[in-house]
PDB file of N, CA and C in Angstrom:
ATOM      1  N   UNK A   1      -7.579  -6.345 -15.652  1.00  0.00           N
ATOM      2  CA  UNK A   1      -8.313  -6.397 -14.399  1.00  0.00           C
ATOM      3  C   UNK A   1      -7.428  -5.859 -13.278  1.00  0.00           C
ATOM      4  N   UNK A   2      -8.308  -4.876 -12.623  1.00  0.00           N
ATOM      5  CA  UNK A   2      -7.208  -4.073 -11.445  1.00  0.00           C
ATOM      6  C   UNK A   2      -7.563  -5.143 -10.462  1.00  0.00           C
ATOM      7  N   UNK A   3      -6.063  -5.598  -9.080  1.00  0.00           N
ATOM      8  CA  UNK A   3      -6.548  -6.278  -8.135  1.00  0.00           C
ATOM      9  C   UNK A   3      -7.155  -5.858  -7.217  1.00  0.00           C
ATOM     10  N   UNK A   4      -7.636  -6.387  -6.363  1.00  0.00           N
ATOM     11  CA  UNK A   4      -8.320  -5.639  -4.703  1.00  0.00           C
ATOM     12  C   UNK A   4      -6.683  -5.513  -4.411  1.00  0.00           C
ATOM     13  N   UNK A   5      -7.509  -5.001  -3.337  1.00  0.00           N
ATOM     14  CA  UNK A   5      -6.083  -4.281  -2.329  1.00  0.00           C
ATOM     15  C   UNK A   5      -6.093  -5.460  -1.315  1.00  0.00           C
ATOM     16  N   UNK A   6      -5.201  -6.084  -0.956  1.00  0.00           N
ATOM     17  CA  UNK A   6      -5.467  -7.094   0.777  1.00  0.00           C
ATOM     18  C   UNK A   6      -4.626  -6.198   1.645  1.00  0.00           C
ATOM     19  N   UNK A   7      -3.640  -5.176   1.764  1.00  0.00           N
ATOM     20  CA  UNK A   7      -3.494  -4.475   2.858  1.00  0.00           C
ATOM     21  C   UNK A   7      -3.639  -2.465   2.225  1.00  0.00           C
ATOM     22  N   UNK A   8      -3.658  -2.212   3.597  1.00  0.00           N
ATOM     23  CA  UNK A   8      -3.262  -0.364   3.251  1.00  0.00           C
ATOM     24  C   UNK A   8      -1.765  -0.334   3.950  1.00  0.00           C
ATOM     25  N   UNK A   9      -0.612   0.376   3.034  1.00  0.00           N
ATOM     26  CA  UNK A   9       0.092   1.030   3.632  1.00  0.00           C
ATOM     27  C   UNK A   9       0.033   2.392   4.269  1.00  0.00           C
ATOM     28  N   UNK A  10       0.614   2.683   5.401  1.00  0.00           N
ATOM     29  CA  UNK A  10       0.401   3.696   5.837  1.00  0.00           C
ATOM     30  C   UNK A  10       1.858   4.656   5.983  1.00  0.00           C
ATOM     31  N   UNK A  11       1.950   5.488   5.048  1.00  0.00           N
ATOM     32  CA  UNK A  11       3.499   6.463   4.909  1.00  0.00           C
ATOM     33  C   UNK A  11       3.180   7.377   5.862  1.00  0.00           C
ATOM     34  N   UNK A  12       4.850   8.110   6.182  1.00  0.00           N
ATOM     35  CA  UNK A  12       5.112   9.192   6.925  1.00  0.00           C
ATOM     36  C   UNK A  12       4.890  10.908   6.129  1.00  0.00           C
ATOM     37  N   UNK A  13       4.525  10.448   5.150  1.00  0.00           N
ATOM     38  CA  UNK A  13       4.157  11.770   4.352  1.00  0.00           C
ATOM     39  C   UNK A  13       3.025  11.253   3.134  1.00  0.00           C
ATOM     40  N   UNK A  14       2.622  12.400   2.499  1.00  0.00           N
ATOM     41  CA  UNK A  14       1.479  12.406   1.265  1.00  0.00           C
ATOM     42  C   UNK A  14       2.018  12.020  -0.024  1.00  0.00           C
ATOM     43  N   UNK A  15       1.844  11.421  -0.452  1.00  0.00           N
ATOM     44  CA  UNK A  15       2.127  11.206  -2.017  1.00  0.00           C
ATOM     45  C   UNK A  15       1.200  10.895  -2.829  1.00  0.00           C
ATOM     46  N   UNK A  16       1.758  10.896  -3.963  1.00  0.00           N
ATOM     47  CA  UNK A  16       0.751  11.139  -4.969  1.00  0.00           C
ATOM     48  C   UNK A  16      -0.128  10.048  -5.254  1.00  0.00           C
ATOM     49  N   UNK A  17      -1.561   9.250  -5.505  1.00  0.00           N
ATOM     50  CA  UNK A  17      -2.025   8.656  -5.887  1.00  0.00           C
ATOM     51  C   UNK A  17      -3.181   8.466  -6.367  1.00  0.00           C
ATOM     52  N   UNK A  18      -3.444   7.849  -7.688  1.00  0.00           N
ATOM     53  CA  UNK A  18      -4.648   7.950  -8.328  1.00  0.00           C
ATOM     54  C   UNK A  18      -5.430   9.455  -8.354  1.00  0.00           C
ATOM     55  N   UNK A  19      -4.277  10.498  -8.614  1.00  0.00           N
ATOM     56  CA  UNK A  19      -4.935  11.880  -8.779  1.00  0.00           C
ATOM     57  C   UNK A  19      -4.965  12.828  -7.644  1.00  0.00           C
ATOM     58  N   UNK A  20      -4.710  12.255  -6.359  1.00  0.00           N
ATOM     59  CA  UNK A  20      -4.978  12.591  -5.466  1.00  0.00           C
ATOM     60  C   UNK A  20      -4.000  12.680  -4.143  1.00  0.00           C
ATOM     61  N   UNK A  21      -3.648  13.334  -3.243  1.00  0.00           N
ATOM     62  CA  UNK A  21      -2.557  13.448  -2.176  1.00  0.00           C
ATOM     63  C   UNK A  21      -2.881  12.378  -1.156  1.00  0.00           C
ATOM     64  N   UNK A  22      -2.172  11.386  -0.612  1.00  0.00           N
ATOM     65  CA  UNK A  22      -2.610  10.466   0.299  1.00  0.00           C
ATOM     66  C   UNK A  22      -1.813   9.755   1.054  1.00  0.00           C
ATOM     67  N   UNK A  23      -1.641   9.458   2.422  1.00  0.00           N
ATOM     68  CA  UNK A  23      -1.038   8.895   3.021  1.00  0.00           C
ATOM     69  C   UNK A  23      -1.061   7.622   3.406  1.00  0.00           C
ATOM     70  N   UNK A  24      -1.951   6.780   2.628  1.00  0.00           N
ATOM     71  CA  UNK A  24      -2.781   5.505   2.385  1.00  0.00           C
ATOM     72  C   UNK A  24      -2.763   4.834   1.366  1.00  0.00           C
ATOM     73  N   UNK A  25      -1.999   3.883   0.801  1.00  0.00           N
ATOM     74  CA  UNK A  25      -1.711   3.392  -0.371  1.00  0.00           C
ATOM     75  C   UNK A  25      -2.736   1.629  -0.113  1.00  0.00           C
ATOM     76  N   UNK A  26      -3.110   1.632  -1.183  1.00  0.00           N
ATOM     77  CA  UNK A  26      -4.266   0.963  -1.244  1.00  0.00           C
ATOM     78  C   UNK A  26      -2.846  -0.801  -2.199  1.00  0.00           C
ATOM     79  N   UNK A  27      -2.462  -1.586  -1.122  1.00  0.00           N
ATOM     80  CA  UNK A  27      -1.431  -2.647  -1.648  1.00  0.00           C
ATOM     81  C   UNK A  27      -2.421  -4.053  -2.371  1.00  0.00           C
ATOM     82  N   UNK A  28      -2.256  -4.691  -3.304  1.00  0.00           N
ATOM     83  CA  UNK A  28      -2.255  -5.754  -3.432  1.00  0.00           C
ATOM     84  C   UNK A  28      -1.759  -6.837  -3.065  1.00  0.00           C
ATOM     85  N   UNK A  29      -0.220  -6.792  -3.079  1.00  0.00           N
ATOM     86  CA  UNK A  29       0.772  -7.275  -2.687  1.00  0.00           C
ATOM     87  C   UNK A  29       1.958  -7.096  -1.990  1.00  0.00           C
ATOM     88  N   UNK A  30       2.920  -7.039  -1.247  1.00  0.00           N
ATOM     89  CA  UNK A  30       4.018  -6.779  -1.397  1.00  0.00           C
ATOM     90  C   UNK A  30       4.778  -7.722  -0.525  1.00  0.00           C
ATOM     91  N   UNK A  31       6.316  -7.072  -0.483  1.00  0.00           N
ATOM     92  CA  UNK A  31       7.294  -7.807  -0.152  1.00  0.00           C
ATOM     93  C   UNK A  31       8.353  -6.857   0.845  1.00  0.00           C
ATOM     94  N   UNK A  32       8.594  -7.246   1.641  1.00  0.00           N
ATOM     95  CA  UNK A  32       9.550  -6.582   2.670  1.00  0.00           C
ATOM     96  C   UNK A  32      11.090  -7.017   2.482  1.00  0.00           C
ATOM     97  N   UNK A  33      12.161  -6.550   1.809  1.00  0.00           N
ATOM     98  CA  UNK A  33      13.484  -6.922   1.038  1.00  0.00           C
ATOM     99  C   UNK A  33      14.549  -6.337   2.229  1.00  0.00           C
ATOM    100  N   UNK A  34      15.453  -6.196   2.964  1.00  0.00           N
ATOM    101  CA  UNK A  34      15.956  -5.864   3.849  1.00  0.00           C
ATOM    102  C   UNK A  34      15.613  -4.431   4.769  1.00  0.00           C
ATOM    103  N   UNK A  35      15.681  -3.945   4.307  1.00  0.00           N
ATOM    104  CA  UNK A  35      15.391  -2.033   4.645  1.00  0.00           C
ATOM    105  C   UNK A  35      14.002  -1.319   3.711  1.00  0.00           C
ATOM    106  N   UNK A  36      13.692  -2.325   2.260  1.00  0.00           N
ATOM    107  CA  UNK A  36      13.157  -1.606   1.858  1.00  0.00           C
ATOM    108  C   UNK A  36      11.351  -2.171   1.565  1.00  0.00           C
ATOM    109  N   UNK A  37      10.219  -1.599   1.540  1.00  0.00           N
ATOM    110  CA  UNK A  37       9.195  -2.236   1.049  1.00  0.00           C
ATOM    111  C   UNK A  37       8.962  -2.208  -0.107  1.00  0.00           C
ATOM    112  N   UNK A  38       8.908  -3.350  -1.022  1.00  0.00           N
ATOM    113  CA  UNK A  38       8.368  -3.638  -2.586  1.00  0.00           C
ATOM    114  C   UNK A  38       6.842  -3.734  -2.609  1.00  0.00           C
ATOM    115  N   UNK A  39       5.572  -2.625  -2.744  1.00  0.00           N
ATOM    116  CA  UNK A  39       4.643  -2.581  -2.860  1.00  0.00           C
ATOM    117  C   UNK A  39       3.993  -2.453  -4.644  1.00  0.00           C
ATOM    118  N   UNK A  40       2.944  -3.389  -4.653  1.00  0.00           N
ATOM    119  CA  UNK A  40       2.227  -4.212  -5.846  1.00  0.00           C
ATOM    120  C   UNK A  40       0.917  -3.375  -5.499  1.00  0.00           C
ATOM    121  N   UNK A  41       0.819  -2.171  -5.891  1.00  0.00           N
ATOM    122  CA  UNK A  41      -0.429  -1.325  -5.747  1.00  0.00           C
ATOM    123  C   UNK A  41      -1.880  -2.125  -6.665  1.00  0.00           C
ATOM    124  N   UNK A  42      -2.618  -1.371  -5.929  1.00  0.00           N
ATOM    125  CA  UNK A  42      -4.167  -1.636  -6.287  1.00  0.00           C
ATOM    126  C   UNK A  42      -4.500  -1.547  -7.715  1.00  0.00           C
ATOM    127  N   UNK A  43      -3.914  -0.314  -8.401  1.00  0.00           N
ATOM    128  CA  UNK A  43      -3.917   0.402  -9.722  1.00  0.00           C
ATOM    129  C   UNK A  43      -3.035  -0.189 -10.675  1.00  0.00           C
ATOM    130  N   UNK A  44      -2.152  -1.699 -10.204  1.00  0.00           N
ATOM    131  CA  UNK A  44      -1.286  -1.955 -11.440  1.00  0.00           C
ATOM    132  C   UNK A  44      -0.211  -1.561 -11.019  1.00  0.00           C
ATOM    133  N   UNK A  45       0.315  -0.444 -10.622  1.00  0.00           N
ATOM    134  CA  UNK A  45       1.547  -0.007 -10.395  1.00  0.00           C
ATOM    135  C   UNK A  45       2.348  -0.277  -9.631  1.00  0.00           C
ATOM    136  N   UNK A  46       3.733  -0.419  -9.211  1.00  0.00           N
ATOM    137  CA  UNK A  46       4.599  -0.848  -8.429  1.00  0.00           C
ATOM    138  C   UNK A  46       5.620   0.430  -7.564  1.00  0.00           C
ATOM    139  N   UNK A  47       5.722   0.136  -6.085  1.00  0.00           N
ATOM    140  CA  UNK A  47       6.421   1.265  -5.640  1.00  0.00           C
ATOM    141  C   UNK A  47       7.156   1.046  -5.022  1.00  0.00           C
ATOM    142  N   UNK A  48       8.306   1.299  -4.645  1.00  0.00           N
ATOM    143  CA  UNK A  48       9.341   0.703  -3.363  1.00  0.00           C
ATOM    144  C   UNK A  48       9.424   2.178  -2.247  1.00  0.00           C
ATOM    145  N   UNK A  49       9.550   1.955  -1.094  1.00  0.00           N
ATOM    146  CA  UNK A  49       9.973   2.529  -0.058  1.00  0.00           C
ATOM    147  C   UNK A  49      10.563   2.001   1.148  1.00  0.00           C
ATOM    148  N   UNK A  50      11.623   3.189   1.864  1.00  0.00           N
ATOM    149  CA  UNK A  50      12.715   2.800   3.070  1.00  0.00           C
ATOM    150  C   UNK A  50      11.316   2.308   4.196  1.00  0.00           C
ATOM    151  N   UNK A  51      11.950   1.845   5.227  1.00  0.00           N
ATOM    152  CA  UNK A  51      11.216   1.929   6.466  1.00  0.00           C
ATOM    153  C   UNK A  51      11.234   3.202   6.903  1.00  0.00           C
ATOM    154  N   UNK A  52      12.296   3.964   6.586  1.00  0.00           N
ATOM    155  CA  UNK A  52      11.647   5.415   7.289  1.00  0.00           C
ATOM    156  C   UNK A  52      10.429   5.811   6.775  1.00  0.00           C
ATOM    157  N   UNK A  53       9.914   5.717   5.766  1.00  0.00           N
ATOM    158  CA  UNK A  53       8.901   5.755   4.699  1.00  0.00           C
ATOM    159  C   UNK A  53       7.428   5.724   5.202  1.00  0.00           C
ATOM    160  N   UNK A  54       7.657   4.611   5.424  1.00  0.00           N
ATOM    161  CA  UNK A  54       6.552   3.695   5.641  1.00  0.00           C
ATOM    162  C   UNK A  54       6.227   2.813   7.687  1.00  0.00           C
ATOM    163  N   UNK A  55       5.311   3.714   7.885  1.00  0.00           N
ATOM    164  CA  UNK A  55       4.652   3.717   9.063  1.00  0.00           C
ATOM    165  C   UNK A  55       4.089   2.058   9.651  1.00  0.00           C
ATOM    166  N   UNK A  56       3.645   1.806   8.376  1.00  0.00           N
ATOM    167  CA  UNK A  56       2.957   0.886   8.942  1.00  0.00           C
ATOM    168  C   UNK A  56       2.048   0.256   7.405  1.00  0.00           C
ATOM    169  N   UNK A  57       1.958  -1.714   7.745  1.00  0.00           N
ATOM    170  CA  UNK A  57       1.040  -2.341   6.540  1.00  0.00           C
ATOM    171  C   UNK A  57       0.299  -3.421   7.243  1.00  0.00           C
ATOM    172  N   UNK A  58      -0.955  -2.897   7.377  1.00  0.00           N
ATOM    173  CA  UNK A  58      -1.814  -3.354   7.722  1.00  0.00           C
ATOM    174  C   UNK A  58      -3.068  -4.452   6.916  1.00  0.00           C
ATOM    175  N   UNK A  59      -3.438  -5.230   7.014  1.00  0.00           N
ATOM    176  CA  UNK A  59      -4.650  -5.775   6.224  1.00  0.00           C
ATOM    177  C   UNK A  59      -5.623  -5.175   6.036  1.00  0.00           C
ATOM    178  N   UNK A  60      -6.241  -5.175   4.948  1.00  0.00           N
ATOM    179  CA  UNK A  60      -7.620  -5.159   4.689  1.00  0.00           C
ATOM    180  C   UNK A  60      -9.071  -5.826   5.292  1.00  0.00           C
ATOM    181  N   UNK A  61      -9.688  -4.946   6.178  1.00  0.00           N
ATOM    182  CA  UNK A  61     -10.605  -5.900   7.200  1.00  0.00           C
ATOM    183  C   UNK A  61     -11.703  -6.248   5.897  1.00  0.00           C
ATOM    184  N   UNK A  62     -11.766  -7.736   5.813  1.00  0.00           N
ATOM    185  CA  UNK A  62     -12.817  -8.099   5.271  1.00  0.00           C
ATOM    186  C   UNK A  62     -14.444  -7.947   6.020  1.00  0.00           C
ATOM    187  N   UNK A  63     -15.450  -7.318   5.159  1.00  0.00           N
ATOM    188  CA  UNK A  63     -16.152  -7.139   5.691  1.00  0.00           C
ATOM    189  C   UNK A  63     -17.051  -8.052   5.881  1.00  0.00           C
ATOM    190  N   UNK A  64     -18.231  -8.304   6.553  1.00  0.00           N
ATOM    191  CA  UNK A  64     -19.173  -9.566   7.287  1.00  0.00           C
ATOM    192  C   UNK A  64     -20.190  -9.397   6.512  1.00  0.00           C
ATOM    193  N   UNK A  65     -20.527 -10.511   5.761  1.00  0.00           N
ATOM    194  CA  UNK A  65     -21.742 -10.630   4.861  1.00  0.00           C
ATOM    195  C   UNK A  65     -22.492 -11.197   6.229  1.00  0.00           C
ATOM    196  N   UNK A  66     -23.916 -10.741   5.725  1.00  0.00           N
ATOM    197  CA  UNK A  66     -24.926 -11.473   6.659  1.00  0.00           C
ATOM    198  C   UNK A  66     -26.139 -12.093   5.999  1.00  0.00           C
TER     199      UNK A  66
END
């Protein structure tokens, strides 16, 4: 079972994901370790990056059932 994502990272460049070039990494999880981010991707996979890297990790806006 793949997880939801609860935030998007947002990098300073494109990389590769799920087939595709993107500056939007779709996180499950992660962890912020001194300098570096430990990201628990959407797809299973695991990625680390510097803060120069990485712009910004934002949540996932849950959307409003009505």
């Amino acid at each position: 079972m793949v997880p939801e994502p609860n935030y998007i990272a947002v990098l300073t460049s494109e990389e590769q994901y799920d087939g595709e070039l993107t500056s939007e990494l779709p996180v499950a999880d992660y962890e912020f370790v001194g300098s570096m981010y430990m990201f628990d991707l959407a797809d299973g996979t695991s990625r680390s990056y510097g803060t120069g890297v990485v712009e910004d990790v934002r949540p996932v806006k849950e959307s409003v059932e009505e």
